[in-house]
Protein backbone atom coordinates (compact mmCIF):
# COMPACT_ATOMS: atom_id res chain seq x y z
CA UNK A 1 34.77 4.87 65.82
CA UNK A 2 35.45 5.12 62.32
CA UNK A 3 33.36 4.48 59.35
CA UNK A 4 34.42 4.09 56.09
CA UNK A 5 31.75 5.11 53.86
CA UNK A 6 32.11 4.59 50.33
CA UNK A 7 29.75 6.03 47.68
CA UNK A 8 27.41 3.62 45.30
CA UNK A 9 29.18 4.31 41.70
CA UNK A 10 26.14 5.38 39.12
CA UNK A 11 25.64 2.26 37.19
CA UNK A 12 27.35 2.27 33.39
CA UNK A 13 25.30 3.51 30.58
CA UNK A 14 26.37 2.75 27.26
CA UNK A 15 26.62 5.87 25.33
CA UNK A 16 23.83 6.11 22.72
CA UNK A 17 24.42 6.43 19.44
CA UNK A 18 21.70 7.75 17.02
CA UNK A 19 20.53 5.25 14.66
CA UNK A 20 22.24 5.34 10.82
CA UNK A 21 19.98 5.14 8.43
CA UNK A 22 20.88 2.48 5.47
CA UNK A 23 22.32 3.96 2.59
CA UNK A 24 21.13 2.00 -0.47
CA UNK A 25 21.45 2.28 -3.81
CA UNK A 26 18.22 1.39 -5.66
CA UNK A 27 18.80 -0.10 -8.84
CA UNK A 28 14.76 0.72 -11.39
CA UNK A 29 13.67 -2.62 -13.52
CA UNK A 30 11.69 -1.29 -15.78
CA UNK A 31 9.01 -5.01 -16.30
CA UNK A 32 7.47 -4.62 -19.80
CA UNK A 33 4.01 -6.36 -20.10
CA UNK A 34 4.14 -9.92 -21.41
CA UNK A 35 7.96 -10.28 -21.34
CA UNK A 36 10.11 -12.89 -20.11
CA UNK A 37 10.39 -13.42 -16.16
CA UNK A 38 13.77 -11.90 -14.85
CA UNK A 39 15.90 -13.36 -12.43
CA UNK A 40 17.43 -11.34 -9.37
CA UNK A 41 20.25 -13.17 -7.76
CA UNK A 42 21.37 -12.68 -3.68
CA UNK A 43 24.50 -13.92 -2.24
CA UNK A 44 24.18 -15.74 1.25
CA UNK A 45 24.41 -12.65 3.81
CA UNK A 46 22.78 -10.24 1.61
CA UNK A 47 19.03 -8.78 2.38
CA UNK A 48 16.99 -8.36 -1.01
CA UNK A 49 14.77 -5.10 -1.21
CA UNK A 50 12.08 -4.98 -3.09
CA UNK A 51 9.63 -1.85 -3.89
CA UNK A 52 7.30 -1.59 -6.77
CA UNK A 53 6.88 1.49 -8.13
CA UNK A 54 4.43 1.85 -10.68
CA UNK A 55 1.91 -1.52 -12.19
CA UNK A 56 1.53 -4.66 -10.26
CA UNK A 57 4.52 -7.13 -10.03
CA UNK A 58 4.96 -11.75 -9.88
CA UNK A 59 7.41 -12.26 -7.54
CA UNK A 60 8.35 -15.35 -6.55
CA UNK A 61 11.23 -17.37 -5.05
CA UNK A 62 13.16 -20.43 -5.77
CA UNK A 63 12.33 -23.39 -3.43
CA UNK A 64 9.21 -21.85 -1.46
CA UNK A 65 5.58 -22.56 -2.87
CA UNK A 66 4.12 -19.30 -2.50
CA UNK A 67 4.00 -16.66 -4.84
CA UNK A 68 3.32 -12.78 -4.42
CA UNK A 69 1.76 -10.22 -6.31
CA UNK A 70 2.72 -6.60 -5.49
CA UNK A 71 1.14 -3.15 -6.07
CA UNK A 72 2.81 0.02 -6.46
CA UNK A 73 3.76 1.10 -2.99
CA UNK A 74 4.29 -2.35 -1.59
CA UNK A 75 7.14 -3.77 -0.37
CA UNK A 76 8.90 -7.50 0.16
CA UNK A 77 12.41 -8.50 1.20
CA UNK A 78 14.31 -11.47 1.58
CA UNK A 79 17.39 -12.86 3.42
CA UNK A 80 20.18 -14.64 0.55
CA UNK A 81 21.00 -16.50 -0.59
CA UNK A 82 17.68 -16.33 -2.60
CA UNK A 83 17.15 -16.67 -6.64
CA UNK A 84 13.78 -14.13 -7.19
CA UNK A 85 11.73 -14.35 -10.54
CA UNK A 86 9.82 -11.16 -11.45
CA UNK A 87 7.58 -10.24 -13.82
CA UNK A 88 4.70 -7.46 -14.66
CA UNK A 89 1.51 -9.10 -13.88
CA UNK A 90 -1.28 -8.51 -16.64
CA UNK A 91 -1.23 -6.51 -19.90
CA UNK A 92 0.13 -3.13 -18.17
CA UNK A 93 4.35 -2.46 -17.56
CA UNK A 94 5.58 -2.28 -14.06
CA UNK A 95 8.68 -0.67 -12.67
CA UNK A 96 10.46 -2.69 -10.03
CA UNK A 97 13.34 -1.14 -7.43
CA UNK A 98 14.87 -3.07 -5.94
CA UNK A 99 18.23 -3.14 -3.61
CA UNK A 100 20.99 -5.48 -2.21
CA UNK A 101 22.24 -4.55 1.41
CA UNK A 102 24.83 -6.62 3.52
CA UNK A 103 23.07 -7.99 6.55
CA UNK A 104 25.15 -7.06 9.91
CA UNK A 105 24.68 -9.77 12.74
CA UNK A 106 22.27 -8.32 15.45
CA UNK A 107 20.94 -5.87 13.68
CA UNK A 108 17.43 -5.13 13.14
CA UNK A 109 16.25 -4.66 9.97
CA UNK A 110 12.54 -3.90 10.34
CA UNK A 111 12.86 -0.19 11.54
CA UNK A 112 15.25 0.23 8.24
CA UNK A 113 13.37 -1.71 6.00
CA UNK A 114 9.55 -0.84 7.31
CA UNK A 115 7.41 2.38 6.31
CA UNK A 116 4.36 2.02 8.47
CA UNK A 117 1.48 3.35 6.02
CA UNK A 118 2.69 0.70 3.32
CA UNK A 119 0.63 -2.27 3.06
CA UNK A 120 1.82 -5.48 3.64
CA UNK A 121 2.29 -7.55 0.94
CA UNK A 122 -0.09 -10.93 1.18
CA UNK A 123 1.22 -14.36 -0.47
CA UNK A 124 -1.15 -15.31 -3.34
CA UNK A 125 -1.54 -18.26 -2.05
CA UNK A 126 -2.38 -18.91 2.26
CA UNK A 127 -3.07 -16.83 4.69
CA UNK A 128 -0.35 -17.16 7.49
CA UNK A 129 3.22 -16.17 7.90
CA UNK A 130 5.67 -15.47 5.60
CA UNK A 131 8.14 -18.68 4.39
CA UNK A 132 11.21 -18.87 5.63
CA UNK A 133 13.61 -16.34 4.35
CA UNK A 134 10.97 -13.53 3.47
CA UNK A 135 11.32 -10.81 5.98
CA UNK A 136 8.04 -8.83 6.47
CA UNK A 137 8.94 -4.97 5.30
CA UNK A 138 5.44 -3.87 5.23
């Protein structure tokens, strides 16, 4: 009697590609005390990085209520198209950074955006989630 045996075939992997980091270029707003708010304009499919670096900075966004009020070291980001209004908060200057990356479809963002000892950022106003649009990058 014969018996054909054929072998299982090892299941496909998909080979793995180490993660690319995001290569961003960082644009510094320097925020002098009492000045006028500036305006940040994002295009639809664009994430909007934001990092303070030095005082405490307003930010807030057209069309959502809340606003939020960042120390140095924090971070916020937003998916476009989004109109942001920032502004030193109190009698001291800020510096703002702040960056504009193309959102690809499926990727995720948090890893990229994310330092884990940073501090989230809280709304000034309720406790809860974040409105839509704001992506958490704490």
């Amino acid at each position: 009697m014969n018996t054909l045996h054929t072998p299982t075939p090892p299941s496909p992997t998909l080979p793995t590609q180490p993660a690319v980091p995001l290569t961003l270029q960082w644009k510094r707003q320097p925020l002098p005390p009492l000045q006028a708010v500036q305006v940040l304009d994002f295009r639809a499919g664009d994430i909007a990085l934001l990092e303070v670096e030095q005082g405490r900075v307003w930010v807030t966004c057209d069309g959502l209520l809340e606003d939020y009020f960042l120390e140095a070291g924090q971070r916020l980001s937003f998916a476009g198209p989004v109109r942001l209004r920032v502004s030193a908060e109190g009698h001291r200057p800020a510096r703002l950074n702040w960056a504009q990356h193309r959102a690809v479809e499926g990727a995720a963002y948090s890893s990229a955006l994310a330092t884990a000892h940073q501090p989230k950022a809280a709304p000034s106003s309720t406790q809860g989630a974040l409105p839509r649009g704001a992506i958490s990058a704490a």
